[in-house]
Protein backbone atom coordinates (compact mmCIF):
# COMPACT_ATOMS: atom_id res chain seq x y z
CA UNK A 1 80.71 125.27 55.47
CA UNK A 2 79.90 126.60 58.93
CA UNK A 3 82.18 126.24 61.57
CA UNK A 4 80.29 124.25 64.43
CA UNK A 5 80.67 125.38 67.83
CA UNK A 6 83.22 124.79 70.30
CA UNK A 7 82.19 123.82 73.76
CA UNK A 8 84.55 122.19 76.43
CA UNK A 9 87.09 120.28 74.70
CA UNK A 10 86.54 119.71 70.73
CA UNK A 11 82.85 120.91 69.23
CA UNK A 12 79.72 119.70 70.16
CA UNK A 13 79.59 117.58 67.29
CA UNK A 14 82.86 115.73 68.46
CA UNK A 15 81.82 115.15 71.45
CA UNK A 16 78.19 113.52 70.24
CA UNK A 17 80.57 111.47 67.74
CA UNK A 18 82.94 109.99 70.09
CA UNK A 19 79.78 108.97 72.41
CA UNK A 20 78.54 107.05 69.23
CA UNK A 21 81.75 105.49 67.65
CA UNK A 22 82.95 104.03 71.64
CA UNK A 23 79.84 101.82 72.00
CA UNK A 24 80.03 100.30 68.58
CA UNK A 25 82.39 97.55 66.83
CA UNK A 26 86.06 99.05 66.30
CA UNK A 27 85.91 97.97 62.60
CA UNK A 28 83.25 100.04 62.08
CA UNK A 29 84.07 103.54 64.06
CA UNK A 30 86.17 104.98 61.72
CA UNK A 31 82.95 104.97 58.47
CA UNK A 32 80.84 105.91 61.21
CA UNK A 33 82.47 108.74 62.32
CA UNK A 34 83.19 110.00 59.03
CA UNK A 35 78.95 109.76 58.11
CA UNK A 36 78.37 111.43 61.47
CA UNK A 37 80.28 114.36 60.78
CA UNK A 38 79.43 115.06 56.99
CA UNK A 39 75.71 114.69 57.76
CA UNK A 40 75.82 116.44 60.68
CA UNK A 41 77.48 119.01 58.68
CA UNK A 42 76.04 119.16 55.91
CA UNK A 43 72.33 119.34 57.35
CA UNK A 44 73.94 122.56 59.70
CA UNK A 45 75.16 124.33 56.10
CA UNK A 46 71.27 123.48 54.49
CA UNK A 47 69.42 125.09 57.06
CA UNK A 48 70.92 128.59 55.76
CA UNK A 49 73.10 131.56 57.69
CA UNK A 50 71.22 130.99 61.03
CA UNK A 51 73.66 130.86 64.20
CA UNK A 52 75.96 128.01 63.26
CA UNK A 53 75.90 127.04 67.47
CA UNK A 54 72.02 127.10 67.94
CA UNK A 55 71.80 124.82 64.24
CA UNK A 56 73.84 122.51 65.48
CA UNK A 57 72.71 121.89 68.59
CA UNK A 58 69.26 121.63 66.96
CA UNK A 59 70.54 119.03 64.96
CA UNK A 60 72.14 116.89 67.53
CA UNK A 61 68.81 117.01 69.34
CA UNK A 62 67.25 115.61 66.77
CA UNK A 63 69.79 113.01 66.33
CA UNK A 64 68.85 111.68 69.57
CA UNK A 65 70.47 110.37 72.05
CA UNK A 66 74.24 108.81 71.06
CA UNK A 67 73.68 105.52 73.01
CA UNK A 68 70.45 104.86 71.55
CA UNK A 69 72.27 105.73 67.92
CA UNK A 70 75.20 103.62 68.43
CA UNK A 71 72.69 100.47 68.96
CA UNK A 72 71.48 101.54 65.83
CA UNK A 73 74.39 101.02 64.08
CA UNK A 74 75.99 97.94 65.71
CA UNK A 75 72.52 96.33 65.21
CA UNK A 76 71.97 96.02 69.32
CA UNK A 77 67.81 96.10 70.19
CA UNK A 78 67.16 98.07 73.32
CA UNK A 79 64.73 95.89 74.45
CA UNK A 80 65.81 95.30 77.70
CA UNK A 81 64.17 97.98 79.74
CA UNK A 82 63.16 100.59 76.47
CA UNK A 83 64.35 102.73 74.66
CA UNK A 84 63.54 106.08 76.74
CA UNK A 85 65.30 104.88 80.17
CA UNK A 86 67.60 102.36 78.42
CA UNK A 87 70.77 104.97 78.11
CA UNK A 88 70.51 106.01 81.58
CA UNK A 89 70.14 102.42 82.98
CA UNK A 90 73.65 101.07 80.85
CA UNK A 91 74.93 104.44 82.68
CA UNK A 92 74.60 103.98 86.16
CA UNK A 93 75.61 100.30 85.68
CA UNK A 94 78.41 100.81 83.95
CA UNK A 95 79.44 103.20 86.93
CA UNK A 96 77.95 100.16 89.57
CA UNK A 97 80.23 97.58 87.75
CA UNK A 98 83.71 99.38 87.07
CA UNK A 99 83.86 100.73 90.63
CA UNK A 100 81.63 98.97 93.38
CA UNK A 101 82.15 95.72 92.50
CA UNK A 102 86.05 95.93 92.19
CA UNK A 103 85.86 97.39 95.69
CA UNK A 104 83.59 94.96 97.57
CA UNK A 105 85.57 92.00 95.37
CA UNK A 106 88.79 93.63 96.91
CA UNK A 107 87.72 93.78 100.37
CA UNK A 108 86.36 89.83 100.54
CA UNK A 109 90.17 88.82 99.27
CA UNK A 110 91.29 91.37 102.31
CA UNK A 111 89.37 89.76 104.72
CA UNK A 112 89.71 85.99 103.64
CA UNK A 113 93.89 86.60 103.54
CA UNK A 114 93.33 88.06 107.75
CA UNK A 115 91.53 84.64 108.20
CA UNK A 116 94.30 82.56 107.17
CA UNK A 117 92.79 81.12 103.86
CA UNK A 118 94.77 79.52 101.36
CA UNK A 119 95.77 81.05 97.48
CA UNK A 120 93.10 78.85 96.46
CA UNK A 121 90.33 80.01 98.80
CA UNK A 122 91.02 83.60 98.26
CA UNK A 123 90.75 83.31 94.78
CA UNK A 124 87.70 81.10 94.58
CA UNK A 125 86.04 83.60 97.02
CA UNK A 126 86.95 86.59 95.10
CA UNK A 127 85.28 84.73 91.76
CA UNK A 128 82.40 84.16 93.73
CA UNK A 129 81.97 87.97 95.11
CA UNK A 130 82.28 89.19 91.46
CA UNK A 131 79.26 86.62 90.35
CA UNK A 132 77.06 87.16 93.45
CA UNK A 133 77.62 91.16 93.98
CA UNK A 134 77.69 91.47 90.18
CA UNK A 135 74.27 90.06 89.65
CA UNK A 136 72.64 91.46 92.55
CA UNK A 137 74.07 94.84 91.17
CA UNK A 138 72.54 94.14 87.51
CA UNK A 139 69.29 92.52 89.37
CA UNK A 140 68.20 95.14 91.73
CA UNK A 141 69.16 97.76 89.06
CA UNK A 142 67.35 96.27 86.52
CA UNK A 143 64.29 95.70 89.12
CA UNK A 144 64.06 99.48 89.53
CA UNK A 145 64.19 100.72 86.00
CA UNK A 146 61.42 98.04 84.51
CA UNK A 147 59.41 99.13 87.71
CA UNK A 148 59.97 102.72 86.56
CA UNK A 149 59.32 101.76 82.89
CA UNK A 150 56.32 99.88 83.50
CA UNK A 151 54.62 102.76 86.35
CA UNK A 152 54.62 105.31 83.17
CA UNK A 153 55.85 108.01 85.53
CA UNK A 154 59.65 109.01 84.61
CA UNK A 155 60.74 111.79 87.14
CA UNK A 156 63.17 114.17 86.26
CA UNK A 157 66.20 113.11 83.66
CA UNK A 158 65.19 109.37 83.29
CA UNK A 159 62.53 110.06 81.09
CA UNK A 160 63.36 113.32 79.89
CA UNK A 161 64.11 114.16 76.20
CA UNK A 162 67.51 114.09 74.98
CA UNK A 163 70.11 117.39 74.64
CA UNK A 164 73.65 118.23 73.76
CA UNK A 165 73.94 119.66 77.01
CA UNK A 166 73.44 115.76 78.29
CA UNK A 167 76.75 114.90 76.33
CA UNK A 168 80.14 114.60 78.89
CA UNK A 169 82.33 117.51 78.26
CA UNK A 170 85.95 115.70 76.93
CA UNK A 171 88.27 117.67 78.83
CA UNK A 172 89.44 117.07 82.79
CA UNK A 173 86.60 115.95 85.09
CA UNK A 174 85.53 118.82 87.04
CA UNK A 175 85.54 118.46 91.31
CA UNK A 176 82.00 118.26 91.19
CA UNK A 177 81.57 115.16 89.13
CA UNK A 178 84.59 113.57 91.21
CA UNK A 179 82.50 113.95 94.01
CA UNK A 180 79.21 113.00 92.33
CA UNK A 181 81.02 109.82 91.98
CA UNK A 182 82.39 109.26 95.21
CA UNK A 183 79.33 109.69 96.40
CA UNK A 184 78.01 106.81 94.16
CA UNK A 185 80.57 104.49 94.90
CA UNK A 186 80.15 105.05 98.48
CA UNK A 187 76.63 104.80 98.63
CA UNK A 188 76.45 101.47 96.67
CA UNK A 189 79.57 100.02 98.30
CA UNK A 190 77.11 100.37 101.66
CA UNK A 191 74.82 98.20 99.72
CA UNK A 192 77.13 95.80 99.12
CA UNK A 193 78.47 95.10 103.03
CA UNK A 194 74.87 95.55 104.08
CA UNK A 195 74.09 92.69 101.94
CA UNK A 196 77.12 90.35 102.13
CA UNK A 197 77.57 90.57 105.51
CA UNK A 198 74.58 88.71 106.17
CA UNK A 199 74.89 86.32 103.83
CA UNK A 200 78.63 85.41 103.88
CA UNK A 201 78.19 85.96 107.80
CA UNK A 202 82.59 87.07 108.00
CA UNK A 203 83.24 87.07 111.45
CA UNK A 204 83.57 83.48 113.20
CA UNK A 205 83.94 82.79 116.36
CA UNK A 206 86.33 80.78 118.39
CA UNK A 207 83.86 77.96 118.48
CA UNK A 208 83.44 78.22 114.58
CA UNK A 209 80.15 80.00 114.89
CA UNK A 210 79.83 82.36 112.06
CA UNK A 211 77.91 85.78 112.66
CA UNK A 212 76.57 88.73 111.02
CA UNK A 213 77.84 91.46 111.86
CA UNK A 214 74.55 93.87 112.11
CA UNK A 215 71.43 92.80 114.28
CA UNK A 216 69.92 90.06 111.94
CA UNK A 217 66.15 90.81 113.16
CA UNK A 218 66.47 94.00 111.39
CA UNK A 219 66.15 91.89 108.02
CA UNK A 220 62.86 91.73 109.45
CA UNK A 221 61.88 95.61 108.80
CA UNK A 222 64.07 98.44 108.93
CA UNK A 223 66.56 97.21 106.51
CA UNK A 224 64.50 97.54 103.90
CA UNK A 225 63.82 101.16 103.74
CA UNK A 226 67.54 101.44 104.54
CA UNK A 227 68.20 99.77 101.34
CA UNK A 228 65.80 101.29 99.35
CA UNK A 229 66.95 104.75 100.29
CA UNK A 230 70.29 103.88 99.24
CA UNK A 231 69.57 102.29 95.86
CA UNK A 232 67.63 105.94 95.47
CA UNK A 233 70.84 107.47 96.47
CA UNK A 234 72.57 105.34 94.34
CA UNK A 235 70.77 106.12 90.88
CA UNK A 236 69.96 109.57 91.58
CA UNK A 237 73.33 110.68 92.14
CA UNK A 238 74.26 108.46 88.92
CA UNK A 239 71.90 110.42 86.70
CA UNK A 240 73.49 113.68 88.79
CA UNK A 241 76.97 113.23 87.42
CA UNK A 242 75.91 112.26 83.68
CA UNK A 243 72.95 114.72 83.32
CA UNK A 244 71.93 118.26 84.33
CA UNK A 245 70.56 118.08 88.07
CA UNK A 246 67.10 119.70 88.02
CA UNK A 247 64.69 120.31 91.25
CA UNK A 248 62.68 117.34 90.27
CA UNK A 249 65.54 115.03 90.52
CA UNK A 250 66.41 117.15 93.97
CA UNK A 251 63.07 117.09 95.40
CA UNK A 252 62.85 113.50 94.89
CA UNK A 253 66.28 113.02 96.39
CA UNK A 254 64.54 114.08 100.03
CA UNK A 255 62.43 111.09 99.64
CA UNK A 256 65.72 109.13 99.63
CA UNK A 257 67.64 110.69 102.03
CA UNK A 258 64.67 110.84 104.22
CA UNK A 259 63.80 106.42 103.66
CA UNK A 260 67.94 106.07 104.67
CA UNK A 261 68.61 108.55 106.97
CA UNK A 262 65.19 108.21 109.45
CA UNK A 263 65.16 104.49 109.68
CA UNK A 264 69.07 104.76 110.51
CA UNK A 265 68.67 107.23 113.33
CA UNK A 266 66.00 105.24 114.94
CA UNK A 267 68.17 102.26 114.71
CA UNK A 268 71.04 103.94 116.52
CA UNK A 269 68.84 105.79 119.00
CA UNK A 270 67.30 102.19 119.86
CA UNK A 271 70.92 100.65 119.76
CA UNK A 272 69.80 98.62 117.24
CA UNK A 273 72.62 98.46 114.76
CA UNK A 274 75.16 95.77 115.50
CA UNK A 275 74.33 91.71 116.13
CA UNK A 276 74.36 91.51 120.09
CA UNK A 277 76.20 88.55 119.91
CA UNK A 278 78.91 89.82 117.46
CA UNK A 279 79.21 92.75 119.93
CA UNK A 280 79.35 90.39 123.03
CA UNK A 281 82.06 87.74 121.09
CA UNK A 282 84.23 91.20 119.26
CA UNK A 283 84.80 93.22 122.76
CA UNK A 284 83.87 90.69 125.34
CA UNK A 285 80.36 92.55 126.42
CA UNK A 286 81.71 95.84 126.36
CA UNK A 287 78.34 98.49 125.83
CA UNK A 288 78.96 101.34 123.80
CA UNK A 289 77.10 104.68 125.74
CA UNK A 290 74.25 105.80 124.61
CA UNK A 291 75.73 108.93 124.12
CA UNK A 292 77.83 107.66 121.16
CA UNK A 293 74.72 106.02 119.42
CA UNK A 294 73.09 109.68 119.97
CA UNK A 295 75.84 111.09 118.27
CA UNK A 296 76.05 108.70 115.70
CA UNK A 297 71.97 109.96 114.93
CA UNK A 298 72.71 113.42 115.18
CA UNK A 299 75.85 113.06 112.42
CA UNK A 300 73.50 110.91 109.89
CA UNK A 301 70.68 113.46 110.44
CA UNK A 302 73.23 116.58 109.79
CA UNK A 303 74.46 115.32 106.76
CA UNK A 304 71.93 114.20 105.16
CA UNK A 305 70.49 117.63 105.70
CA UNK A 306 73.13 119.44 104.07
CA UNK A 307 73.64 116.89 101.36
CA UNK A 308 70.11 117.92 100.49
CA UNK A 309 70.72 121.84 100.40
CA UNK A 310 73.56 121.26 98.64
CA UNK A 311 71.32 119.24 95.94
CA UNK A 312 68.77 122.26 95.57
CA UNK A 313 71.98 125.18 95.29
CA UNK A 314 73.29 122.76 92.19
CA UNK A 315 69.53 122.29 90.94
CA UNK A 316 68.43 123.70 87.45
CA UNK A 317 65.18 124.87 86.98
């Protein structure tokens, strides 16, 4: 029998098992694994004395994608969005769920223990921040994929065809993918406070006024490309740390940057950003110079700039 090929930690065919047998019943992962391997196997050894690495990889191409084959077997439909951008869409929310959520849910206890609340009140608000931030997570995700499904245009890795090279390598994340991540996390955990501070309103006055923290009129217009830039961020740099970054994928990360970062930067240049009367109650009319917005503008525009090189120098073609 050939001896498949090794790449990061185990073989290629490992690697495409273990994706399969974790999303599917425990019961059933050790049969499956076991018919994985022989056919995989055996359908490398029948297609002669070729190069066992480029056979097998052929093979596991044609296998499909892992996700998609685990539904298979635990008898799961991927009806939800389809079967083409399905995979990538339980990715990025699995990454939304373990990491932003926790966060944000963290950061509400935080805050309501400053305030003086009771066991009780922390813990009710904390069940309510996973429900509301959890759903608006799985909404506004799901939002953007069926609008992606149902356009018929798929840029980049989202629609793309299945490879081994798409499988996670088994041994220690590398410092890119850390980062990747970060960058994820950060980006969505924006979303979040953007979004709860205006509707949980967390800082109160003496008076018992409660306030949001950012200029409410901008819920009237620049928010919104704000947002979507960063839900653009968001899944792009999702897809970045689970698939192979190509210059489609980085050329339509400038159309994110640029709906987050220009909006921003006018914002701050106008002095915009923060709820006058938040500012007034928090430092007791204090004005910040301008000179600190403009450098605030300049440090959004500079990194968003060299996040974008640094997208192209990673790119594929």
């Amino acid at each position: 029998m050939n001896k498949l090929h090794a790449s990061g930690t185990g073989t290629l065919t490992d690697r495409y098992v273990a994706e399969v047998v974790r999303r599917i019943p425990a019961d059933q992962r050790g049969d499956v694994a076991d018919e994985l391997h022989a056919t995989i196997a055996d359908t490398v050894e029948a297609r002669g004395p070729a190069d066992p690495e480029t056979v097998e990889r052929e093979v596991l191409t044609e296998m499909g994608d892992p996700i998609r084959l685990a539904a298979r077997y635990a008898d799961r439909p991927l009806a939800l969005i389809g079967p083409d951008l399905y995979p990538t869409y339980v990715r990025i929310l699995t990454v939304l769920l373990a990491t932003v959520l926790p966060v944000v849910t963290a950061l509400g206890a935080a805050l309501d223990i400053l305030d003086g609340q009771g066991v009780g009140e922390v813990i009710g608000g904390a069940v309510e921040a996973v429900l509301t931030v959890g759903a608006q997570m799985i909404a506004w995700l799901t939002v953007v994929f069926a609008l992606i499904e149902r356009s018929g245009k798929r840029p980049g890795a989202a629609g793309r065809t299945w490879t081994p090279d798409d499988l996670p390598d088994r041994s220690a994340p590398k410092e890119r993918s850390a980062a990747v991540y970060a960058r994820v996390v950060w980006h969505a955990l924006l979303i979040a406070l953007i979004v709860w501070q205006h509707t949980a309103q967390p800082y109160q006055t003496d008076d018992g006024t409660r306030l949001d923290v950012l200029d409410p009129g901008l819920w009237s217009g620049w928010i919104w490309p704000v947002l979507a830039g960063l839900v653009g961020l968001v899944t792009l740099d999702a897809i970045r740390a689970v698939r192979v970054w190509t210059r489609t994928l980085a050329a339509w990360s400038i159309a994110a940057e640029a709906a987050f970062a220009l909006p921003l930067v006018w914002i701050l240049h106008r002095q915009e950003l923060f709820n006058p009367a938040f500012l007034s109650d928090a430092n007791g009319g204090w004005q910040a110079p301008q000179s600190l917005y403009t450098v605030a503008a300049v440090g959004v525009l500079a990194v968003s700039t060299h996040e974008v090189v640094k997208r192209f120098r990673e790119a594929r073609d």
